[in-house]
C-alpha atoms as a PDB file:
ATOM      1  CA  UNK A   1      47.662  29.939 -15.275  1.00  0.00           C
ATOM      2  CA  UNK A   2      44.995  31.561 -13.484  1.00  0.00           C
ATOM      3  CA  UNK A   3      42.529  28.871 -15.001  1.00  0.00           C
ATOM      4  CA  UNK A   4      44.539  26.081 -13.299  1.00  0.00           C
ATOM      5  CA  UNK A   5      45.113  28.324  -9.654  1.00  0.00           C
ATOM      6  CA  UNK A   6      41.166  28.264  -9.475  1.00  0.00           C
ATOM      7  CA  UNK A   7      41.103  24.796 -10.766  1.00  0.00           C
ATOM      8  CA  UNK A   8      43.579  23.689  -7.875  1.00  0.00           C
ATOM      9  CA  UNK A   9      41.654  26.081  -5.405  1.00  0.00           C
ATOM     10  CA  UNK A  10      38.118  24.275  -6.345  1.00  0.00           C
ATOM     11  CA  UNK A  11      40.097  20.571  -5.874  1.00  0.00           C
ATOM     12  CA  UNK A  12      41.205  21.086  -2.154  1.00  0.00           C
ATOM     13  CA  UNK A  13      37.633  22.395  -1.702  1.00  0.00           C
ATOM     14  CA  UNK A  14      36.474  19.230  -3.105  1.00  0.00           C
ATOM     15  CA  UNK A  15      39.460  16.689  -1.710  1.00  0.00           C
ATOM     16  CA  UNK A  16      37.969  16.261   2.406  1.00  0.00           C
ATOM     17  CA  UNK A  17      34.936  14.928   0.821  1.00  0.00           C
ATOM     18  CA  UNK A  18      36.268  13.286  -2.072  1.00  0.00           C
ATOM     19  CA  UNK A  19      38.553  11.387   0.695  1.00  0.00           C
ATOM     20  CA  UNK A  20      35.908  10.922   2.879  1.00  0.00           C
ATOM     21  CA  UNK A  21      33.816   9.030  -0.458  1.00  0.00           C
ATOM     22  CA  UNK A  22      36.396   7.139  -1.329  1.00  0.00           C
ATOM     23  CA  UNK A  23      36.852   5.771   1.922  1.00  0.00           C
ATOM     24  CA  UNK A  24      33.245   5.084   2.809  1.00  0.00           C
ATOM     25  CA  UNK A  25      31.774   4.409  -0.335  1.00  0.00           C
ATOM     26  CA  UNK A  26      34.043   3.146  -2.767  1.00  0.00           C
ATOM     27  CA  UNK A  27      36.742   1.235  -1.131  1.00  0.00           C
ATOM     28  CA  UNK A  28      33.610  -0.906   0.721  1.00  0.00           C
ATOM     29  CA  UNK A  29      32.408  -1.471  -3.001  1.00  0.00           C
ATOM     30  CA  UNK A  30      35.297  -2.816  -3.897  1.00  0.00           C
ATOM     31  CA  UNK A  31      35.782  -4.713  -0.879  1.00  0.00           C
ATOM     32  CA  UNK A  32      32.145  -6.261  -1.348  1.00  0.00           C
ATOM     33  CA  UNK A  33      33.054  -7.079  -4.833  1.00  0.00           C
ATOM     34  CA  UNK A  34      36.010  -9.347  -3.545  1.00  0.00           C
ATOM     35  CA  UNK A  35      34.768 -10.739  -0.474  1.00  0.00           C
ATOM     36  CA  UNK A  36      31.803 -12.018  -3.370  1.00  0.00           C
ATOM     37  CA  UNK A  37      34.364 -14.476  -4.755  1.00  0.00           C
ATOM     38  CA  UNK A  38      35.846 -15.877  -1.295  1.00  0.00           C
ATOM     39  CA  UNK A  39      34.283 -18.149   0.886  1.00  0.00           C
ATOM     40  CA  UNK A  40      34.254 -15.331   3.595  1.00  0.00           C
ATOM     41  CA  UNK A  41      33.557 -15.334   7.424  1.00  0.00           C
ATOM     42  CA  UNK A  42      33.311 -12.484   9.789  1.00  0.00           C
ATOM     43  CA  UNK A  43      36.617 -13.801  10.893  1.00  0.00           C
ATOM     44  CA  UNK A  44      38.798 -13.995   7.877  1.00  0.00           C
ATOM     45  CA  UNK A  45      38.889 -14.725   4.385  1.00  0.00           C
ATOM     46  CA  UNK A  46      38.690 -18.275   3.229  1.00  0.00           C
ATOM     47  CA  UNK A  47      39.161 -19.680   0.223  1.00  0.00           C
ATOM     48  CA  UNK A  48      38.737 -18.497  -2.935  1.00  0.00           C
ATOM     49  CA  UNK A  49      35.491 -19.715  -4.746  1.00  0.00           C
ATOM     50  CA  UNK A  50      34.935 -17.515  -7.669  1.00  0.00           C
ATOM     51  CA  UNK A  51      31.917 -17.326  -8.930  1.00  0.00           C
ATOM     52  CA  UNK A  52      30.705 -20.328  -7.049  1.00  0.00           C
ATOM     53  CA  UNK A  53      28.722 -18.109  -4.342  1.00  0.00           C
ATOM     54  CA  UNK A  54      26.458 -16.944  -7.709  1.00  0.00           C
ATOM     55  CA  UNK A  55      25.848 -19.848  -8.753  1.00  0.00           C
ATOM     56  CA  UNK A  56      24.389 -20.674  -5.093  1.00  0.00           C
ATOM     57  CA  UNK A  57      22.649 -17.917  -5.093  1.00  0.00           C
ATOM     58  CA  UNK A  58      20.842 -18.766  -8.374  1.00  0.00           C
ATOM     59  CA  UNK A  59      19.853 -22.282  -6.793  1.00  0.00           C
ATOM     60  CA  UNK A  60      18.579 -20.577  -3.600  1.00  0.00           C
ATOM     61  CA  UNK A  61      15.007 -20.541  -3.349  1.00  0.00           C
ATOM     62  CA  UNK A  62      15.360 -18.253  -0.481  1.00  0.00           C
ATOM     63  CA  UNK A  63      17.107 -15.849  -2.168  1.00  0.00           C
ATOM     64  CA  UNK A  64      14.497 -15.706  -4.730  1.00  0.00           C
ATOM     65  CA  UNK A  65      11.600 -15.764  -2.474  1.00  0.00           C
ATOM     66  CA  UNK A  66      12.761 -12.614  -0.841  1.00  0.00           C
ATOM     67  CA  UNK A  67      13.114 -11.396  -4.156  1.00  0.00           C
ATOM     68  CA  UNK A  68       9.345 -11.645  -4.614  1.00  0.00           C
ATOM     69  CA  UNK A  69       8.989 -10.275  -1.288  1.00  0.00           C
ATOM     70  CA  UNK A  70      10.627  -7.353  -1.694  1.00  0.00           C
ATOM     71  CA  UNK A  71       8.937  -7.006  -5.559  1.00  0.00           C
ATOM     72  CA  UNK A  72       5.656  -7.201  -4.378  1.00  0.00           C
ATOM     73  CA  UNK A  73       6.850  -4.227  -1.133  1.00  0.00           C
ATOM     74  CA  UNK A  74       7.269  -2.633  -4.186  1.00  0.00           C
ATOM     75  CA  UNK A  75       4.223  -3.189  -6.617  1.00  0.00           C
ATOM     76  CA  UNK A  76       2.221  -2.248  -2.978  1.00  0.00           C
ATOM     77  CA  UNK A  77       3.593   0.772  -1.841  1.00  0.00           C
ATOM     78  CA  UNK A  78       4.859   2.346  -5.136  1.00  0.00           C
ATOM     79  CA  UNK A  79       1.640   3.494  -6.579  1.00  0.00           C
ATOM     80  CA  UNK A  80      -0.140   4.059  -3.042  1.00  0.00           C
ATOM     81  CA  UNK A  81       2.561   6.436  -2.056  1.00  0.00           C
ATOM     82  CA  UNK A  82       2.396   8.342  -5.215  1.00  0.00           C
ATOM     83  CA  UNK A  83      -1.292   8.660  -5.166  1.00  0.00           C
ATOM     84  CA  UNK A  84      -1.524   9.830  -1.122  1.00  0.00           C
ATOM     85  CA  UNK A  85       1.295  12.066  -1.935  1.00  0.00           C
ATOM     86  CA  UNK A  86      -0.063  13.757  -4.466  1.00  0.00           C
ATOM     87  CA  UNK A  87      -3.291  13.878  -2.664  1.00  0.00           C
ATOM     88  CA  UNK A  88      -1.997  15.634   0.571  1.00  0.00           C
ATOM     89  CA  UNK A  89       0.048  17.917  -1.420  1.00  0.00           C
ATOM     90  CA  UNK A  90      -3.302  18.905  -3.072  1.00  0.00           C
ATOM     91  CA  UNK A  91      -4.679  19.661   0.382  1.00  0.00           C
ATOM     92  CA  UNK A  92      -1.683  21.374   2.018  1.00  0.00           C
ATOM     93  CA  UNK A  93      -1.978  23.616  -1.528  1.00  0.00           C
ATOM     94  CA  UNK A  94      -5.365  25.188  -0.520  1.00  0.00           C
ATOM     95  CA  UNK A  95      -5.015  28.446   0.534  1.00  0.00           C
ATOM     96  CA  UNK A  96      -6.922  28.145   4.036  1.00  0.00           C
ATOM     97  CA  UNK A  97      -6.333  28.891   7.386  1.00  0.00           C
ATOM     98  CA  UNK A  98      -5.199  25.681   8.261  1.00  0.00           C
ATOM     99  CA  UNK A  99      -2.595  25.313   5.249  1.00  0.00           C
ATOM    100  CA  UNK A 100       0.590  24.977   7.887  1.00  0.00           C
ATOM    101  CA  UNK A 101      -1.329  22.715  10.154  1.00  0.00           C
ATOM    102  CA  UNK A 102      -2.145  20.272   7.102  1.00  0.00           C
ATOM    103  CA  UNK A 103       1.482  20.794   5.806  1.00  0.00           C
ATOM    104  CA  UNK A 104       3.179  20.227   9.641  1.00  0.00           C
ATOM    105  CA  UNK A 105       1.196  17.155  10.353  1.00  0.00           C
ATOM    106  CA  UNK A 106       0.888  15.672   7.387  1.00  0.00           C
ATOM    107  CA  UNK A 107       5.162  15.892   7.534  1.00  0.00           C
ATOM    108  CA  UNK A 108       5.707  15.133  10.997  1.00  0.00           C
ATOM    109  CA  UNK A 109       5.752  11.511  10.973  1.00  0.00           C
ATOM    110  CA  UNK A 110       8.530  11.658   8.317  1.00  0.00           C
ATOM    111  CA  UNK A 111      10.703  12.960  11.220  1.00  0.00           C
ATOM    112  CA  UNK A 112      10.458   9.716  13.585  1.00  0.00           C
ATOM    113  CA  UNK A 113      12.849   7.093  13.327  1.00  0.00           C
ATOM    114  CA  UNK A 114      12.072   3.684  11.768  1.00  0.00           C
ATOM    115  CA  UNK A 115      12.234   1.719  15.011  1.00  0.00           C
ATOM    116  CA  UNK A 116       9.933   4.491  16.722  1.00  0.00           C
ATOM    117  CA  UNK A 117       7.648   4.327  13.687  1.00  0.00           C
ATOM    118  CA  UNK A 118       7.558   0.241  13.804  1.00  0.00           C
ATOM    119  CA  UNK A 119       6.309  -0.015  17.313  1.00  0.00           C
ATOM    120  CA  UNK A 120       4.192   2.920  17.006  1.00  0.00           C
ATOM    121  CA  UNK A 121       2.638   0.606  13.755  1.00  0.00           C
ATOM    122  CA  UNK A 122       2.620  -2.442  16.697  1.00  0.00           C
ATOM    123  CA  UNK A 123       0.613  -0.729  19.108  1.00  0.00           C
ATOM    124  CA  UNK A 124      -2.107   0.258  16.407  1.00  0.00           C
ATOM    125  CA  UNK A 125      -2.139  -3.071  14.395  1.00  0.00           C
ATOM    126  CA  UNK A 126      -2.174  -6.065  18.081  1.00  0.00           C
ATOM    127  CA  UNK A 127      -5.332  -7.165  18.782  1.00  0.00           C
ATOM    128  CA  UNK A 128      -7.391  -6.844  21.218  1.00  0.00           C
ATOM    129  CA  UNK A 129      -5.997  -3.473  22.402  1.00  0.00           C
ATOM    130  CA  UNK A 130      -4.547  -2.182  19.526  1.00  0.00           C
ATOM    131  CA  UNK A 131      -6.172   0.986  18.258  1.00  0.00           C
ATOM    132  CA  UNK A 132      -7.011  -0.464  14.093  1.00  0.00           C
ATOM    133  CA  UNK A 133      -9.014  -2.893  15.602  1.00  0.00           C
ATOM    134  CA  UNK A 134     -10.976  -1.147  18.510  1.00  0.00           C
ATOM    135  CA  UNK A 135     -11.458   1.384  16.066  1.00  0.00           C
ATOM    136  CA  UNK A 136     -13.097  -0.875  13.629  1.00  0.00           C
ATOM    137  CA  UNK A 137     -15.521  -1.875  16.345  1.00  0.00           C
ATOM    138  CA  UNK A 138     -16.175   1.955  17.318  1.00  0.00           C
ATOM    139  CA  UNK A 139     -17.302   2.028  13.338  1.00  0.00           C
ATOM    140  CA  UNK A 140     -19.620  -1.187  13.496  1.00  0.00           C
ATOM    141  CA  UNK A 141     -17.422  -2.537  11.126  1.00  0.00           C
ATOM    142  CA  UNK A 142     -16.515  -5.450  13.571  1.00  0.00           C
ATOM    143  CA  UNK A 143     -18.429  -7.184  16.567  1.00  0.00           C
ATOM    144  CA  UNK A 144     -17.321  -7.075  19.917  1.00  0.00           C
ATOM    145  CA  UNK A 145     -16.198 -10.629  20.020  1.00  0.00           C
ATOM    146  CA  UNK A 146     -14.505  -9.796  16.528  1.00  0.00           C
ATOM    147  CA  UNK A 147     -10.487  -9.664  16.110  1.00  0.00           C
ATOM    148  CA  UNK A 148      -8.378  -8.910  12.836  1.00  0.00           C
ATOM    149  CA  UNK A 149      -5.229 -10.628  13.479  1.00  0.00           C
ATOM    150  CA  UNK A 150      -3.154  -8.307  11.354  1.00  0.00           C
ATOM    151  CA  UNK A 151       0.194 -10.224  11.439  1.00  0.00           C
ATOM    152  CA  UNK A 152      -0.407 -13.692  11.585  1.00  0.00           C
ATOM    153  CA  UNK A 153      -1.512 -14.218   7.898  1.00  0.00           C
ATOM    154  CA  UNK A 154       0.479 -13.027   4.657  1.00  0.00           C
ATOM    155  CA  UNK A 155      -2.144 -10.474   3.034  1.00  0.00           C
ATOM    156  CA  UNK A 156      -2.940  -9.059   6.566  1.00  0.00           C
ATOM    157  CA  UNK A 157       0.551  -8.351   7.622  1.00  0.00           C
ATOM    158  CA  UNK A 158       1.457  -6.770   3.513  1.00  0.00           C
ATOM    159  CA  UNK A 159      -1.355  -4.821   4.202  1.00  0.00           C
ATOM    160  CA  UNK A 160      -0.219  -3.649   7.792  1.00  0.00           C
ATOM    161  CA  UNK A 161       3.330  -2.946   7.057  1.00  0.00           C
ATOM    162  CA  UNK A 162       2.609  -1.478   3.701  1.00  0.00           C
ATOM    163  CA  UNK A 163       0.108   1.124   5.662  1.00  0.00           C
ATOM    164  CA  UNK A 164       2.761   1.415   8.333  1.00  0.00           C
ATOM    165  CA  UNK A 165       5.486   2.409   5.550  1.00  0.00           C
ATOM    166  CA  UNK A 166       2.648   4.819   3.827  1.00  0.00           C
ATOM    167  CA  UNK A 167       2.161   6.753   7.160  1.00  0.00           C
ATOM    168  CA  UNK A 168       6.130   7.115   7.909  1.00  0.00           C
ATOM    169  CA  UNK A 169       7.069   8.318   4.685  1.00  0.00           C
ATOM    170  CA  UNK A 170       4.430   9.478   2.647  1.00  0.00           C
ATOM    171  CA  UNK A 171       5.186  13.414   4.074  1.00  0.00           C
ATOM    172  CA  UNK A 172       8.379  13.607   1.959  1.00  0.00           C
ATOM    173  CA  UNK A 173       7.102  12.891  -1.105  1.00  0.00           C
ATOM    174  CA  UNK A 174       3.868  15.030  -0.312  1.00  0.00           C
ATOM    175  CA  UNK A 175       6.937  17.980   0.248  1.00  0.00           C
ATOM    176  CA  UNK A 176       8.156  17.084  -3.019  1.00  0.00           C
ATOM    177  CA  UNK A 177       5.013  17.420  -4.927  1.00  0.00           C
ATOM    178  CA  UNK A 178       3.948  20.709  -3.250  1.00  0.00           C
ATOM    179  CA  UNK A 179       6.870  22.240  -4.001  1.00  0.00           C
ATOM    180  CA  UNK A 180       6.522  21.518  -7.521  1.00  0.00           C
ATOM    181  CA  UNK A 181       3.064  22.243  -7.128  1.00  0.00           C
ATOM    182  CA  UNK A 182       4.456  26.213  -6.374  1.00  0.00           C
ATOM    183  CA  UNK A 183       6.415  26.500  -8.962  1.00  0.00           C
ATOM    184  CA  UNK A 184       3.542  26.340 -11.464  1.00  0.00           C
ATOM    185  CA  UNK A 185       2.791  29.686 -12.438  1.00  0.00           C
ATOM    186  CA  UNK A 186      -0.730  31.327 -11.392  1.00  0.00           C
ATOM    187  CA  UNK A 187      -1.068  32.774 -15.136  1.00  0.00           C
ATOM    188  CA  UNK A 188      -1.161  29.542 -16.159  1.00  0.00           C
ATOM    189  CA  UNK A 189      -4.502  28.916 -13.834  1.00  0.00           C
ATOM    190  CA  UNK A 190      -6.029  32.096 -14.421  1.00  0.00           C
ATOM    191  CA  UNK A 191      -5.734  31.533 -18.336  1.00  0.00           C
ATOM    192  CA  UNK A 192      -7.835  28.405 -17.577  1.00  0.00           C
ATOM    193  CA  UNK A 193     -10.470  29.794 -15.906  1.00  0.00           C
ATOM    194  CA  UNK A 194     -10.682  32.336 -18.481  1.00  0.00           C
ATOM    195  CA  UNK A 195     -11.787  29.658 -20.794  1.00  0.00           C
ATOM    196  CA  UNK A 196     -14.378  28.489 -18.425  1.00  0.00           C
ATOM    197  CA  UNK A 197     -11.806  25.350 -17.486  1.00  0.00           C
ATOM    198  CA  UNK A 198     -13.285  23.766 -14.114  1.00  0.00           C
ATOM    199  CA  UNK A 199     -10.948  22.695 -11.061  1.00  0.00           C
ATOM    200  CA  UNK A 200     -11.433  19.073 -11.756  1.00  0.00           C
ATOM    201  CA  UNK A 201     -10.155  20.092 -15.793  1.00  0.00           C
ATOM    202  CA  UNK A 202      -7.773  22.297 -14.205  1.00  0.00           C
ATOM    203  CA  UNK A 203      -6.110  19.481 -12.056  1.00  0.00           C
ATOM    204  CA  UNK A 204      -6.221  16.909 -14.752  1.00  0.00           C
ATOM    205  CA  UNK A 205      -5.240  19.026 -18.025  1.00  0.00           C
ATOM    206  CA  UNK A 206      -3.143  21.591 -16.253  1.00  0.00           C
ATOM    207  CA  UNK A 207      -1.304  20.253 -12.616  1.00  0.00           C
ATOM    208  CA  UNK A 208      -1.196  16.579 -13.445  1.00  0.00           C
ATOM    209  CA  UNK A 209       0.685  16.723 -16.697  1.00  0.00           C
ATOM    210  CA  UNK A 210       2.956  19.900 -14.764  1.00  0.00           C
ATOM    211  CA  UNK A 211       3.667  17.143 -11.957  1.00  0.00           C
ATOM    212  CA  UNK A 212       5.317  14.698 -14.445  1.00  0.00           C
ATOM    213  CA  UNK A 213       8.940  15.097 -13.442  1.00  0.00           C
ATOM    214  CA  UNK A 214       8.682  15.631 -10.103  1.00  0.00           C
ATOM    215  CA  UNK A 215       6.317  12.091 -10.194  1.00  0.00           C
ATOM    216  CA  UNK A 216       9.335  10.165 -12.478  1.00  0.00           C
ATOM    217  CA  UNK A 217      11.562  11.479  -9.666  1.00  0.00           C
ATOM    218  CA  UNK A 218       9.511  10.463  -6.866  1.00  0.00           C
ATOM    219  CA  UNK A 219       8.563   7.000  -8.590  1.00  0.00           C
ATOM    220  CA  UNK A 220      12.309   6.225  -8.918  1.00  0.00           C
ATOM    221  CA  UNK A 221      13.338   6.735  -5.820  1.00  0.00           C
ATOM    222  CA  UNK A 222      10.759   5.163  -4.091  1.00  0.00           C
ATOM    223  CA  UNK A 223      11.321   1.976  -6.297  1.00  0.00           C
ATOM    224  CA  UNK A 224      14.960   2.429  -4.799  1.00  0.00           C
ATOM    225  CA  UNK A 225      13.658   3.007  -1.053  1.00  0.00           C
ATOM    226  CA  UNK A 226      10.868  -0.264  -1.818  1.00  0.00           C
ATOM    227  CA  UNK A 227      13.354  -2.267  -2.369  1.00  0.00           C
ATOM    228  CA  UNK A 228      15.922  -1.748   0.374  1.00  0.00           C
ATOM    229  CA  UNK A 229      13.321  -2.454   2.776  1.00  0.00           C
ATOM    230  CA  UNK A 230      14.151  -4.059   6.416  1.00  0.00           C
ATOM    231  CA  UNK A 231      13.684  -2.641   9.440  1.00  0.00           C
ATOM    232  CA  UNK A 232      10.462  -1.666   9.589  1.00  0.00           C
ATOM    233  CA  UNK A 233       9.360  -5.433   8.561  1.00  0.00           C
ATOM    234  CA  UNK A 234      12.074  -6.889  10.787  1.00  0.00           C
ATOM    235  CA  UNK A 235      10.901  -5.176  13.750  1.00  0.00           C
ATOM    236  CA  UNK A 236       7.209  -5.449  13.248  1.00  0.00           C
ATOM    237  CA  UNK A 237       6.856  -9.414  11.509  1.00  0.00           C
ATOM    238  CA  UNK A 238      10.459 -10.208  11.803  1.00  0.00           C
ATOM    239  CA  UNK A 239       9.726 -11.791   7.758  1.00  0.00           C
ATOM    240  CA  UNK A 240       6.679 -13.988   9.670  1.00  0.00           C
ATOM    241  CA  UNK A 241       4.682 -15.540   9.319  1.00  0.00           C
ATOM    242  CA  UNK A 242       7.044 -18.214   8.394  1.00  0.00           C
ATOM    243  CA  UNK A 243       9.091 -16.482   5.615  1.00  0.00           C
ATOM    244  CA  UNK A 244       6.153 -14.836   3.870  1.00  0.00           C
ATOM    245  CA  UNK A 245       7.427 -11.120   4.415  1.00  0.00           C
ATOM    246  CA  UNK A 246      11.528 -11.408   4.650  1.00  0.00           C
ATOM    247  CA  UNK A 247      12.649  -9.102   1.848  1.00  0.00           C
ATOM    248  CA  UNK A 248      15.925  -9.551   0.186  1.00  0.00           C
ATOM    249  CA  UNK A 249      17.901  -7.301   2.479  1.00  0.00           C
ATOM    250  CA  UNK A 250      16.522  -9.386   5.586  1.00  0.00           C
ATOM    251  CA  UNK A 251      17.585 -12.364   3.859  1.00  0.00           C
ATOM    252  CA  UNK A 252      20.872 -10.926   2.897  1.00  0.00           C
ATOM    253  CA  UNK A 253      21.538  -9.929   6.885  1.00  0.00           C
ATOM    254  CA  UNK A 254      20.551 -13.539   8.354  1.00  0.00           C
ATOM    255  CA  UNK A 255      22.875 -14.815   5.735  1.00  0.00           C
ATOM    256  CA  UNK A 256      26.024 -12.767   6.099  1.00  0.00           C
ATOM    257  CA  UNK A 257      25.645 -11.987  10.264  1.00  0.00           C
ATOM    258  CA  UNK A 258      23.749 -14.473  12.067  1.00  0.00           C
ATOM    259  CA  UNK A 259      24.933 -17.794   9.488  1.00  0.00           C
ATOM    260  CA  UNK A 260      28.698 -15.959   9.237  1.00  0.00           C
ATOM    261  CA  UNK A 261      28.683 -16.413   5.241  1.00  0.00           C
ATOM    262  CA  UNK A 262      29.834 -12.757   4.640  1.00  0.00           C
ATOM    263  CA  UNK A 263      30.887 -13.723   0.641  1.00  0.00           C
ATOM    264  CA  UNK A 264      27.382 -15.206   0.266  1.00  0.00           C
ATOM    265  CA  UNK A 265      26.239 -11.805   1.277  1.00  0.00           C
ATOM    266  CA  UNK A 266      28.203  -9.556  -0.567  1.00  0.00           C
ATOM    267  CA  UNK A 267      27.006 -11.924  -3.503  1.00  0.00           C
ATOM    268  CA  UNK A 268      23.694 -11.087  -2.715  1.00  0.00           C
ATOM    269  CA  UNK A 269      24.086  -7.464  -1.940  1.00  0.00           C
ATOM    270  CA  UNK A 270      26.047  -7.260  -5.423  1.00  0.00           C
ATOM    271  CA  UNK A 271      23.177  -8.682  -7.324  1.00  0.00           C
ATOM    272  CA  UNK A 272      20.011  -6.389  -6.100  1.00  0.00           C
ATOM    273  CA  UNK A 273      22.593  -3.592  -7.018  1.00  0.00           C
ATOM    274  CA  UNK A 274      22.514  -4.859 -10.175  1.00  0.00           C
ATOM    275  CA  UNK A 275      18.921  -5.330 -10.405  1.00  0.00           C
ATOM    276  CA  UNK A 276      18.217  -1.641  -9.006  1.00  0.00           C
ATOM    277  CA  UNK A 277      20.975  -0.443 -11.485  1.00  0.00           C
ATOM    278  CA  UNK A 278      19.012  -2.303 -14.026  1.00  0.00           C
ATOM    279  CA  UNK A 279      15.525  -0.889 -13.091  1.00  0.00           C
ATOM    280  CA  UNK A 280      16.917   2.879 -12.660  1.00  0.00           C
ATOM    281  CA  UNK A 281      18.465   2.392 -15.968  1.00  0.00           C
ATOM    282  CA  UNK A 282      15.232   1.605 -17.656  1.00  0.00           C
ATOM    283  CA  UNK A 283      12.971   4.481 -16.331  1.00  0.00           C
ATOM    284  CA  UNK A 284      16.063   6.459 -17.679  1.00  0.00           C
ATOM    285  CA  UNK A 285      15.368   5.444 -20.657  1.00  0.00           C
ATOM    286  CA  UNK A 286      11.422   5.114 -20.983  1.00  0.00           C
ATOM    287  CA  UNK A 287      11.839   9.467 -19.231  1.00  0.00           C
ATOM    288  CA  UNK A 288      14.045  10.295 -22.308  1.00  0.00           C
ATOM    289  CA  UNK A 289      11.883   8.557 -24.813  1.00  0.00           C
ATOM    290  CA  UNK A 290       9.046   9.960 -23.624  1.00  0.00           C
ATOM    291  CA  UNK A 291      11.026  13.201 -23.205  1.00  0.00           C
ATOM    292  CA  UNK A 292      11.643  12.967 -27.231  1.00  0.00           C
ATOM    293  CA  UNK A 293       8.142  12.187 -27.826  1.00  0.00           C
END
């Protein structure tokens, strides 16, 4: 009896937020899942279609092409993120002076909001005036008569928003890894240098192969984050030129708010869940093999 008082004690604890989750996270999952089978406006239901929306969607070459876009958001600023994180946690590790100035400005961007963030990115990335560019000439690298137009060509604009992205977000992953980075013990190091083990050995045979949970973390979730892209790429290219840099979720909001299919949508919506559920479920399984290994 006492077992089930603290059992009952522990529920109510838990109920506000379990109502709370329920009503913000699962009921709209469900609701998603049926307006997916209707023929649904921001109105009121229509009729029912089954899975006629997903067969659509398999047709739609715009579905697929932000897709891509948002796959290759991903293949860009997956491995670039995990590298620069790791790097400025390696810095904002050293035990100088300036430690807390490297850690508090290498973090502070992650603090700004996206939309702050994007039109920071605008100003540095315009030409003529914008500072990338001016810059560049400063360095030689271009002529005074010289301008990158960073957003009116595919690469360019990858390239720009992918940097943007990097600069925005790469603090929180650089916390991660230092923090992981503290928790490996100092005997550890000291046994190293004992046996005459260099930094660079130290880094590559010791940290590196210390780091790989905290990098299967990081690497997941920022396959997650990749792929939920928008704002950022809404506000700076708005998926320009042409279509070359709408991601899925861009595609998925035209579609559903400013062409009123809301079923279409949720269609949409339902399958990148499946595809992240897919991809999550994967590394799961490539960790714990590797794990067994």
């Amino acid at each position: 009896m006492k077992q089930w008082g603290l059992d009952i004690k522990a529920f109510l604890f838990l109920l506000p937020f379990l109502i709370l989750y329920i009503l913000f996270t699962i009921f709209p999952m469900i609701k998603g899942l049926q307006m997916s089978l209707y023929d649904w406006t921001l109105i009121k239901k229509m009729d029912f279609v089954g899975l006629g929306n997903y067969v659509t969607m398999l047709h739609d070459a715009g579905f697929w092409r932000g897709l891509w876009n948002s796959t290759l958001f991903v293949i860009l600023s997956t491995p670039t993120m995990l590298v620069f994180a790791l790097l400025l946690a390696v810095i904002a590790n050293q035990k100088t002076r300036l430690r807390k100035l490297f850690r508090s400005v290498f973090f502070l961007p992650s603090v700004l909001s996206v939309s702050v963030v994007s039109y920071v990115g605008l100003f540095i990335v315009q030409p003529y005036t914008g500072f990338l560019n001016n810059l560049l000439k400063l360095l030689g690298i271009l002529s005074a008569d010289q301008e990158i137009f960073w957003l009116t060509e595919a690469p360019l604009a990858w390239i720009a928003i992918t940097g943007i992205t990097l600069w925005w977000t790469v603090g929180l992953n650089m916390i991660l890894y230092l923090s992981a980075m503290q928790e490996i013990p100092d005997d550890i190091y000291e046994a190293g240098r004992l046996d005459g083990a260099t930094d660079y050995q130290m880094f590559f045979r010791i940290t590196l192969p210390l780091l790989g949970p905290i990098t299967k973390t990081i690497l997941m979730l920022q396959i997650i984050a990749s792929y939920k892209v928008f704002l950022q790429i809404y506000i700076i290219t708005r998926g320009g030129p042409g279509t070359d840099t709408r991601p899925i979720i861009q595609y998925i909001y035209e579609e559903g708010i400013k062409n009123n299919h809301m079923g279409y949508a949720a269609t949409m919506s339902y399958a990148l869940f499946a595809i992240l559920l897919v991809v999550s479920l994967i590394q799961m399984k490539l960790n714990s093999n590797k794990g067994a290994a």
